[in-house]
PDB file of N, CA and C in Angstrom:
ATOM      1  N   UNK A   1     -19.105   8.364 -29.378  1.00  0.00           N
ATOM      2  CA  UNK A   1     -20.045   8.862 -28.392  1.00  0.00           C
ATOM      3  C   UNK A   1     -19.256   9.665 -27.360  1.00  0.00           C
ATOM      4  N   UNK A   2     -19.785  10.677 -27.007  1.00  0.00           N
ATOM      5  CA  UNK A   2     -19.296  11.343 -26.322  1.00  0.00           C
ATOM      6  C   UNK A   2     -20.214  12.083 -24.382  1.00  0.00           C
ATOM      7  N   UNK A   3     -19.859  11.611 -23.714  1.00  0.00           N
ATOM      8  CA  UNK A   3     -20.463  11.913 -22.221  1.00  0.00           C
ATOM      9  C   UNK A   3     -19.634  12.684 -21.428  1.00  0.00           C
ATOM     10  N   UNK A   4     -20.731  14.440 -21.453  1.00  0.00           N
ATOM     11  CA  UNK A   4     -20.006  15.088 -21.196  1.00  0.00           C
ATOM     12  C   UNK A   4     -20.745  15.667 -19.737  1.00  0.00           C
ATOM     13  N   UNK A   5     -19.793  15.633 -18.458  1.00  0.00           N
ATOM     14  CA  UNK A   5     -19.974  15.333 -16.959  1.00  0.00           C
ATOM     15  C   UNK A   5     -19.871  16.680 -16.000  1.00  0.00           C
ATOM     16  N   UNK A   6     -20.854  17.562 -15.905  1.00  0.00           N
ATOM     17  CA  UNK A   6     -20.513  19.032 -15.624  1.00  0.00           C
ATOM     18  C   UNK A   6     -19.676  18.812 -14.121  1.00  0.00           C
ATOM     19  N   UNK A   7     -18.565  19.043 -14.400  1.00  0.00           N
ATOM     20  CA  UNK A   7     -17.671  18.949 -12.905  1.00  0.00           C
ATOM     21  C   UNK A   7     -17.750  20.628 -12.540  1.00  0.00           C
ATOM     22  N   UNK A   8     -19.009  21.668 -12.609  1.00  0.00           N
ATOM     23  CA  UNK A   8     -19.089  22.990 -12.116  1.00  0.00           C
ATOM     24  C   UNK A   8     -19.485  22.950 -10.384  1.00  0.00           C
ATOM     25  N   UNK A   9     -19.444  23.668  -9.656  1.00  0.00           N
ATOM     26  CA  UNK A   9     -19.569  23.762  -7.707  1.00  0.00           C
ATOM     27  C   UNK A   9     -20.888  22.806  -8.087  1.00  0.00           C
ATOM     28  N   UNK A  10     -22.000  23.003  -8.051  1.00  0.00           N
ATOM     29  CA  UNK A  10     -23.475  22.265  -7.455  1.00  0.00           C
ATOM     30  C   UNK A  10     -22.850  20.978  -8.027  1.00  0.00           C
ATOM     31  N   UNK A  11     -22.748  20.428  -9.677  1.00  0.00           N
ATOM     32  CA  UNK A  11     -22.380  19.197  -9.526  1.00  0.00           C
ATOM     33  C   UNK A  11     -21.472  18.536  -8.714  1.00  0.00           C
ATOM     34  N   UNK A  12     -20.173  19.458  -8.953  1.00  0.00           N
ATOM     35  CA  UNK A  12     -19.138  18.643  -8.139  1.00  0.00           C
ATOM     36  C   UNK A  12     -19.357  18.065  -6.913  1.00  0.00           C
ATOM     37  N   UNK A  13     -20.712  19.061  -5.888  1.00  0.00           N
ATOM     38  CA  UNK A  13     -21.139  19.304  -4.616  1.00  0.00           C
ATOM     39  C   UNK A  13     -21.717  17.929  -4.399  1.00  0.00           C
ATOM     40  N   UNK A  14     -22.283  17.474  -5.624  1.00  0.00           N
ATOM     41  CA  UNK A  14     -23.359  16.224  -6.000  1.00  0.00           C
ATOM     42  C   UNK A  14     -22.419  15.142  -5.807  1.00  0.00           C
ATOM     43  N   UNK A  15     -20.845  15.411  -6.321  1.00  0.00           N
ATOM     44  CA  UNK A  15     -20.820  13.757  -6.615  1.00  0.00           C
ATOM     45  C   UNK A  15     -20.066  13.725  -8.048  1.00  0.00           C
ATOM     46  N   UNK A  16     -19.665  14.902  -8.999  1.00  0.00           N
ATOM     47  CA  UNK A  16     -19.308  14.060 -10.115  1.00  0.00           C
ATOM     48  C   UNK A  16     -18.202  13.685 -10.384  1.00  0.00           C
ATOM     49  N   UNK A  17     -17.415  13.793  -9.333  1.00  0.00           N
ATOM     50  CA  UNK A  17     -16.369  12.704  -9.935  1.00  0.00           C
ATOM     51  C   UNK A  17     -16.512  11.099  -9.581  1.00  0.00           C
ATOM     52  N   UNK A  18     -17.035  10.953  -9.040  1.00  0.00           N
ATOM     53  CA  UNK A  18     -17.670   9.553  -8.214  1.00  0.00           C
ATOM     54  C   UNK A  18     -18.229   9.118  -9.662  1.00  0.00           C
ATOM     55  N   UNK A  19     -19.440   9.848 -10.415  1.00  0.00           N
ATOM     56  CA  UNK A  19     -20.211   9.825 -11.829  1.00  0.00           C
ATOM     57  C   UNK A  19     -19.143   9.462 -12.639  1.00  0.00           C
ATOM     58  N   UNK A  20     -18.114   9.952 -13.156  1.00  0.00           N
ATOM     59  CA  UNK A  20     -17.090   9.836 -14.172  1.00  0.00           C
ATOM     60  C   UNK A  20     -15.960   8.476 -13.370  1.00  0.00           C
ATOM     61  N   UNK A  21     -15.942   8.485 -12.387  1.00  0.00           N
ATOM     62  CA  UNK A  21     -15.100   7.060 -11.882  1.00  0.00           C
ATOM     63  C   UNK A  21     -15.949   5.970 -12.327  1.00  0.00           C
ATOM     64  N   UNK A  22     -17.339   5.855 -12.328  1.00  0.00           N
ATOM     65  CA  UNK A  22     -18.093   4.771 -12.436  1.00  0.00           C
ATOM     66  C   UNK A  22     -18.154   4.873 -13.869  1.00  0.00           C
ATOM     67  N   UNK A  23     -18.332   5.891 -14.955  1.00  0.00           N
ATOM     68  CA  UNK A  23     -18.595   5.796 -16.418  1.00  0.00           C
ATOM     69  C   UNK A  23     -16.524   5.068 -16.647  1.00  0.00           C
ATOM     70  N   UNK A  24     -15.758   5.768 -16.017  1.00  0.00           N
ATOM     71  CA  UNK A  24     -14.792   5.252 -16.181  1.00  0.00           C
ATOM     72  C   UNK A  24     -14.672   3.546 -16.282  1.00  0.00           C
ATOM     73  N   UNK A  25     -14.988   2.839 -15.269  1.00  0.00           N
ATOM     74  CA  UNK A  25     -14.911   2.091 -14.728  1.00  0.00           C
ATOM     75  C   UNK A  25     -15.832   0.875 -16.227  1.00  0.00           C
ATOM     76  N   UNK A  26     -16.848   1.108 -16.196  1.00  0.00           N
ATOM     77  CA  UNK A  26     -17.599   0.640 -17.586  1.00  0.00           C
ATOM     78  C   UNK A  26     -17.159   0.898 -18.723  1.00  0.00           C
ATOM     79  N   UNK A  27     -16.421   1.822 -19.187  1.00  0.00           N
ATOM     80  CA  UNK A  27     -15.548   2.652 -20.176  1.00  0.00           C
ATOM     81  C   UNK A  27     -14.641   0.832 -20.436  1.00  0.00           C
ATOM     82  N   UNK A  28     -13.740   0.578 -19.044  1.00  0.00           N
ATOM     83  CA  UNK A  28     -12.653  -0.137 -19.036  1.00  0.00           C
ATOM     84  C   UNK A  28     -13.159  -1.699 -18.955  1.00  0.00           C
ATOM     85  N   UNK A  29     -14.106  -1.877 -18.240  1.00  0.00           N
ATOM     86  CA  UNK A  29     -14.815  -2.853 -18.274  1.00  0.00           C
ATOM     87  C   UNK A  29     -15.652  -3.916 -19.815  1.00  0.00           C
ATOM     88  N   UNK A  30     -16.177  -3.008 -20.357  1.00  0.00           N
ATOM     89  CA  UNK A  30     -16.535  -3.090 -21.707  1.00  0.00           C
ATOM     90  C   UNK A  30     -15.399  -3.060 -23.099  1.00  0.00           C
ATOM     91  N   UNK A  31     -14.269  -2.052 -22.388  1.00  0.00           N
ATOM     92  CA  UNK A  31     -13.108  -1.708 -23.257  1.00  0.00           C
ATOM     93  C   UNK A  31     -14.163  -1.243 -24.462  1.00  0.00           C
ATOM     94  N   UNK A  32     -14.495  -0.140 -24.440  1.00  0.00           N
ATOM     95  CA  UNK A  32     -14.994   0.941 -25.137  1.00  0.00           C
ATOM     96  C   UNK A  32     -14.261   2.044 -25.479  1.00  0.00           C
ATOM     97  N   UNK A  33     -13.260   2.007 -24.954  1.00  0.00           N
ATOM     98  CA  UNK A  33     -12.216   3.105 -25.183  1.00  0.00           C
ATOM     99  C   UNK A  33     -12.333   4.005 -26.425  1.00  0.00           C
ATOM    100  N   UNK A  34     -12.139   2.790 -27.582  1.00  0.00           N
ATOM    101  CA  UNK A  34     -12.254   3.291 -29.052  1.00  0.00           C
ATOM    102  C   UNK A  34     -14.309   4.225 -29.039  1.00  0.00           C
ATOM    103  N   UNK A  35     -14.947   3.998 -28.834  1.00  0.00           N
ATOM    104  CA  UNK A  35     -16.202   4.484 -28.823  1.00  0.00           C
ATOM    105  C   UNK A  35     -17.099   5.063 -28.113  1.00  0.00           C
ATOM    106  N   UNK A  36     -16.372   5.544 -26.362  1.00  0.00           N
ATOM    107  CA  UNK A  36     -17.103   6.702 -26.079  1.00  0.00           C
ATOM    108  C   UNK A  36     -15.905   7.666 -25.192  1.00  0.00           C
ATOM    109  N   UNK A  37     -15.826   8.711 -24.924  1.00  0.00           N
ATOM    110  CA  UNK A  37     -15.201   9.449 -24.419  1.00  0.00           C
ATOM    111  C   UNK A  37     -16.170  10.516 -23.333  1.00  0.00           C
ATOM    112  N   UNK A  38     -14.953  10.704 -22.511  1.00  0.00           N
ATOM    113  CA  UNK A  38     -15.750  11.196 -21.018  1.00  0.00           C
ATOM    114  C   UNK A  38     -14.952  12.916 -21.400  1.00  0.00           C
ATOM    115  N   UNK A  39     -16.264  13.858 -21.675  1.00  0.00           N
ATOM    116  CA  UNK A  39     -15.759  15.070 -21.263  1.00  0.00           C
ATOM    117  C   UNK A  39     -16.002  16.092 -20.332  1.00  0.00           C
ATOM    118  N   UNK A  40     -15.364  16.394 -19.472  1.00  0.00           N
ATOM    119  CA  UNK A  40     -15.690  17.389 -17.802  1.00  0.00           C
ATOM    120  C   UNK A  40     -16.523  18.966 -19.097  1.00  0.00           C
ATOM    121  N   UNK A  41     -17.021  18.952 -18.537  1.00  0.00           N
ATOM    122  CA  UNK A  41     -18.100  20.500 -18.605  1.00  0.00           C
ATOM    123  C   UNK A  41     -18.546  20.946 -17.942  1.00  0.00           C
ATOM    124  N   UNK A  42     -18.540  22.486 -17.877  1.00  0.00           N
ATOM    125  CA  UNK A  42     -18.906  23.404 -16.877  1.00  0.00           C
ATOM    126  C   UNK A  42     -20.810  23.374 -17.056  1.00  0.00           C
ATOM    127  N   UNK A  43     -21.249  24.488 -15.651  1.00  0.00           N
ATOM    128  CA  UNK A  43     -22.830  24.682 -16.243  1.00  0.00           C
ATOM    129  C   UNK A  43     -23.758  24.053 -17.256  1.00  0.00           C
ATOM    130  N   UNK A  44     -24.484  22.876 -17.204  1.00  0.00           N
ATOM    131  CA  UNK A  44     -25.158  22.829 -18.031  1.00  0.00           C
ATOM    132  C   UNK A  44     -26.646  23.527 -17.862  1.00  0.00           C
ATOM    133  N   UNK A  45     -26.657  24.487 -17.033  1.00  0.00           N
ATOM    134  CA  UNK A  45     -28.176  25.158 -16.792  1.00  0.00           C
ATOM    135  C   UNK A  45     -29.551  24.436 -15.861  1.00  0.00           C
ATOM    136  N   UNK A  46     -29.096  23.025 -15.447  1.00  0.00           N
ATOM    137  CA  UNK A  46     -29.881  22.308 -14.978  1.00  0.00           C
ATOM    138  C   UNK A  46     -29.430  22.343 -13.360  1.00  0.00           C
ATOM    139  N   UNK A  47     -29.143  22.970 -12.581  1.00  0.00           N
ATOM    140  CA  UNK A  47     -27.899  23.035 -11.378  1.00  0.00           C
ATOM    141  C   UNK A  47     -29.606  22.567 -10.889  1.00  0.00           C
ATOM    142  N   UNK A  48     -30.680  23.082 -10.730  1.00  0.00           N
ATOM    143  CA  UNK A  48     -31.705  23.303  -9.968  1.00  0.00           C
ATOM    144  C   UNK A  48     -31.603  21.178  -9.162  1.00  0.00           C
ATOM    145  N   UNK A  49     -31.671  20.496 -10.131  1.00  0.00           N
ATOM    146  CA  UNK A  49     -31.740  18.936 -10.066  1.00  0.00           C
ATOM    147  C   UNK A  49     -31.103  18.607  -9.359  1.00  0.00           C
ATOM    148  N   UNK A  50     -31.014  17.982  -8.684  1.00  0.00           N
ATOM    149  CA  UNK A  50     -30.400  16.613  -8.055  1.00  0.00           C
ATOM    150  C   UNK A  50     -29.735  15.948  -8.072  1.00  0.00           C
ATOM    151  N   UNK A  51     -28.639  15.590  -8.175  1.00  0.00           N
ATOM    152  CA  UNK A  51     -27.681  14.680  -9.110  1.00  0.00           C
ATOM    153  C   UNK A  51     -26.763  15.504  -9.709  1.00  0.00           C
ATOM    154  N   UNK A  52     -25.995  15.109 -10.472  1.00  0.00           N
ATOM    155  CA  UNK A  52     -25.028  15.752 -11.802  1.00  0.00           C
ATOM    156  C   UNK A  52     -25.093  15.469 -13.220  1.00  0.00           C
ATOM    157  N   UNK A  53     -24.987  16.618 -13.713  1.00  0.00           N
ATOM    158  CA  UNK A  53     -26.084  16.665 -14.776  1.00  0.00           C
ATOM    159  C   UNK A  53     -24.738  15.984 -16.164  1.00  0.00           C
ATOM    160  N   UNK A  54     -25.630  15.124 -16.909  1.00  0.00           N
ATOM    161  CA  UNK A  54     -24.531  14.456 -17.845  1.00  0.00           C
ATOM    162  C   UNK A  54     -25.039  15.122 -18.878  1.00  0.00           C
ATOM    163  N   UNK A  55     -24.611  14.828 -20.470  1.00  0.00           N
ATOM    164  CA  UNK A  55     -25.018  14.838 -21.292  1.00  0.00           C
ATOM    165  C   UNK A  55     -24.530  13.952 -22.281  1.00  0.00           C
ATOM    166  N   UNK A  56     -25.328  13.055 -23.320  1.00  0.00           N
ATOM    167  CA  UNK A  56     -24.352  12.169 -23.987  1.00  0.00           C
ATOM    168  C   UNK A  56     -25.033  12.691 -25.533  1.00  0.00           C
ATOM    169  N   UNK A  57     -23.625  13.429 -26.225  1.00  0.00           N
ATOM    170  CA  UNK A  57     -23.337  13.774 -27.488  1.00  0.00           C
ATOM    171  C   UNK A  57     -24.530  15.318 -27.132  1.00  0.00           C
ATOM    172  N   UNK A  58     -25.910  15.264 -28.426  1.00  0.00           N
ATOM    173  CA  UNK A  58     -26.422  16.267 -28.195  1.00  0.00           C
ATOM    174  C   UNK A  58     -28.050  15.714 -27.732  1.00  0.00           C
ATOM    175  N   UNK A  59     -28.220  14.919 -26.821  1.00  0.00           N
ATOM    176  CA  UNK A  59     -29.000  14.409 -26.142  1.00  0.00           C
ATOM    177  C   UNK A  59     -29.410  15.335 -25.261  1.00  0.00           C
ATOM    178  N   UNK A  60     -30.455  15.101 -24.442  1.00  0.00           N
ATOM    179  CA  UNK A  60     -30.856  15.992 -23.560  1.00  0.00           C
ATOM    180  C   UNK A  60     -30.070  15.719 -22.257  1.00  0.00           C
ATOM    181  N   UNK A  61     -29.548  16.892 -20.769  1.00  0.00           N
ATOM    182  CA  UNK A  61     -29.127  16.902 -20.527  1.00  0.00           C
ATOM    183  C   UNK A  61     -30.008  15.925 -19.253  1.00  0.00           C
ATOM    184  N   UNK A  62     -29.195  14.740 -18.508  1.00  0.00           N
ATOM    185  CA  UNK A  62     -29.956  14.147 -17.444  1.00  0.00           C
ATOM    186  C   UNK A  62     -29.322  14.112 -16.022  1.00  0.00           C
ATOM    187  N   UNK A  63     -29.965  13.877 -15.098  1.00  0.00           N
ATOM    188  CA  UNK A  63     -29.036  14.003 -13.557  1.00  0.00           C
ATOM    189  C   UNK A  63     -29.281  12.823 -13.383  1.00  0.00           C
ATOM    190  N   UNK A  64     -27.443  12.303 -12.404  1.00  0.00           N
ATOM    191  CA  UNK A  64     -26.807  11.060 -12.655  1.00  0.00           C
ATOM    192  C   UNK A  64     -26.088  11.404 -11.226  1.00  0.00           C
ATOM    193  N   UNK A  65     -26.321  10.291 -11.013  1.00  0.00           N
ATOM    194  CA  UNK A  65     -25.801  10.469  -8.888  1.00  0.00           C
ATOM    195  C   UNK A  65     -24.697   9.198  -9.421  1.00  0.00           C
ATOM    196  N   UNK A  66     -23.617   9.572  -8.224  1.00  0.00           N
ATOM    197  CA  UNK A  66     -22.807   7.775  -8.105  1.00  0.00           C
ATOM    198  C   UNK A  66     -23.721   6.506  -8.283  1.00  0.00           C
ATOM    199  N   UNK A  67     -24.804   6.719  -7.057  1.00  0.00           N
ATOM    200  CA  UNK A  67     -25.825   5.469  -7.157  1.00  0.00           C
ATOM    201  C   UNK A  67     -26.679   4.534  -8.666  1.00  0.00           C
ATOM    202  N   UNK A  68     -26.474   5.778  -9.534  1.00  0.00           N
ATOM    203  CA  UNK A  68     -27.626   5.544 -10.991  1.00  0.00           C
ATOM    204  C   UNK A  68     -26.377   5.391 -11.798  1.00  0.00           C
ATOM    205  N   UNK A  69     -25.114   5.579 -11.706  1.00  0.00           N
ATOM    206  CA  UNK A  69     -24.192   5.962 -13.077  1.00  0.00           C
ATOM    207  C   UNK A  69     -23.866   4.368 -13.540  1.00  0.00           C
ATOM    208  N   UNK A  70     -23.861   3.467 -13.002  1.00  0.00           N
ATOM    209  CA  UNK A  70     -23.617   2.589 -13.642  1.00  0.00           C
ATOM    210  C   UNK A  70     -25.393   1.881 -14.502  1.00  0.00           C
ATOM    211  N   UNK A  71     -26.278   2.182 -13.503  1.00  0.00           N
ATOM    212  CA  UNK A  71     -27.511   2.039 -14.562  1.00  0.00           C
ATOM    213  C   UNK A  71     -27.247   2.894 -15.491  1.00  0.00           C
ATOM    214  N   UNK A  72     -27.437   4.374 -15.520  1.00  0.00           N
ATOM    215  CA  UNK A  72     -27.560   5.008 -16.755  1.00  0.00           C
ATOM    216  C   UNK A  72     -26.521   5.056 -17.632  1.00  0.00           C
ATOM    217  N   UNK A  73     -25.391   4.441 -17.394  1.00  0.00           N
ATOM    218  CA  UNK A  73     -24.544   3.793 -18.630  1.00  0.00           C
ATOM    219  C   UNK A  73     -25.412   2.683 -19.075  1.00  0.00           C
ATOM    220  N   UNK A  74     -25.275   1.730 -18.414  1.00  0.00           N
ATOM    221  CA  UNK A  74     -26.085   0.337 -19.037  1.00  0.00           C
ATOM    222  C   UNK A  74     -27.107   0.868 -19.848  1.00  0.00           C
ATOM    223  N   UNK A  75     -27.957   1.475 -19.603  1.00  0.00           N
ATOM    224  CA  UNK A  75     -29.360   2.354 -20.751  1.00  0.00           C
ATOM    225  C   UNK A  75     -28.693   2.887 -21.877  1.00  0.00           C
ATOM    226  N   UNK A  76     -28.339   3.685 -21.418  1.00  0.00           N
ATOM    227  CA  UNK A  76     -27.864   4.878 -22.091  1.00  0.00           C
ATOM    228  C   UNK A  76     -26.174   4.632 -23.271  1.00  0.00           C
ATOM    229  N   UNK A  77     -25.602   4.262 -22.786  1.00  0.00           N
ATOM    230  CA  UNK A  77     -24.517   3.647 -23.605  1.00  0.00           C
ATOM    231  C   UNK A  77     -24.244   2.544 -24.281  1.00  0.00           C
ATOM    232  N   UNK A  78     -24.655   1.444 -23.211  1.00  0.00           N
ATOM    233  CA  UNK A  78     -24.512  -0.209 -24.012  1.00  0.00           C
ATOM    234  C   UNK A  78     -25.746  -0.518 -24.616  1.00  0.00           C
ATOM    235  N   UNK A  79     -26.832   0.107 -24.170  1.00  0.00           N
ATOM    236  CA  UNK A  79     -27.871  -0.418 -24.779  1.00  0.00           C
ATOM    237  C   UNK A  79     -27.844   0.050 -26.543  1.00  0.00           C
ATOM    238  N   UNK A  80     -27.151   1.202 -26.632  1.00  0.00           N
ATOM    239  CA  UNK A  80     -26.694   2.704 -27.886  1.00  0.00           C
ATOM    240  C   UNK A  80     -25.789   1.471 -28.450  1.00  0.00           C
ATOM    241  N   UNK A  81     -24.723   1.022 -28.083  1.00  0.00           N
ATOM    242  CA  UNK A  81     -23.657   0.257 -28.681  1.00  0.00           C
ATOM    243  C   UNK A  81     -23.642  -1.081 -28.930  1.00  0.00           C
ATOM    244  N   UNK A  82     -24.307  -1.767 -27.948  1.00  0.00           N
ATOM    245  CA  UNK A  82     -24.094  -3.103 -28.087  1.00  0.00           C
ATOM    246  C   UNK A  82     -25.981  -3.360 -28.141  1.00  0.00           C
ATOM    247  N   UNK A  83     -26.273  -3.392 -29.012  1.00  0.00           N
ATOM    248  CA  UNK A  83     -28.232  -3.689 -28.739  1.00  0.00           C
ATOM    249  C   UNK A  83     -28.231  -5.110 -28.983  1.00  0.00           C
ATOM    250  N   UNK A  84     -29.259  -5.563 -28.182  1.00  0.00           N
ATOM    251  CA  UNK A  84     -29.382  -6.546 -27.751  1.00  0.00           C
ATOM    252  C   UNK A  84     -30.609  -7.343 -29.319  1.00  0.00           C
ATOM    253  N   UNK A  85     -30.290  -8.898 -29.227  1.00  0.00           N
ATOM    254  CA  UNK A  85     -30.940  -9.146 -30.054  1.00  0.00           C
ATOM    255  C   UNK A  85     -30.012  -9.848 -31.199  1.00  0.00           C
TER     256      UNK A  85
END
């Protein structure tokens, strides 16, 4: 899996390295290392939003503040890897 974190001016402006410290942080926490990877990307076309815009693999692209990044890992990643049940 791959989550890729537009570090371009409006995101960066947002917050995304704060976004990628916290996916980091769950990355190390979970020790997922082997199964998802964090990649910086420019423009994803969504600047208009709120937040910083992620994308995981070829998913649609979503906006992700410091405040949501550890929810939208939990959704979005562990729920993908580790499903419950």
């Amino acid at each position: 899996m791959v989550i890729s974190v537009c570090i371009g001016t409006a995101c960066h402006l947002e917050g995304s390295y704060n976004v990628i410290a916290a996916f980091q942080q769950m990355i190390e926490k979970y020790r997922l290392h082997d199964n998802v990877k964090i990649k910086a990307a420019f423009c994803m076309g969504q600047c208009a939003h709120q937040g910083v815009c992620v994308k995981i693999d070829s998913k649609e692209v979503q906006s992700v503040t410091g405040a949501t990044a550890k929810t939208f890992f939990q959704e979005n990643v562990l729920a993908v890897l580790k499903p419950q049940g």
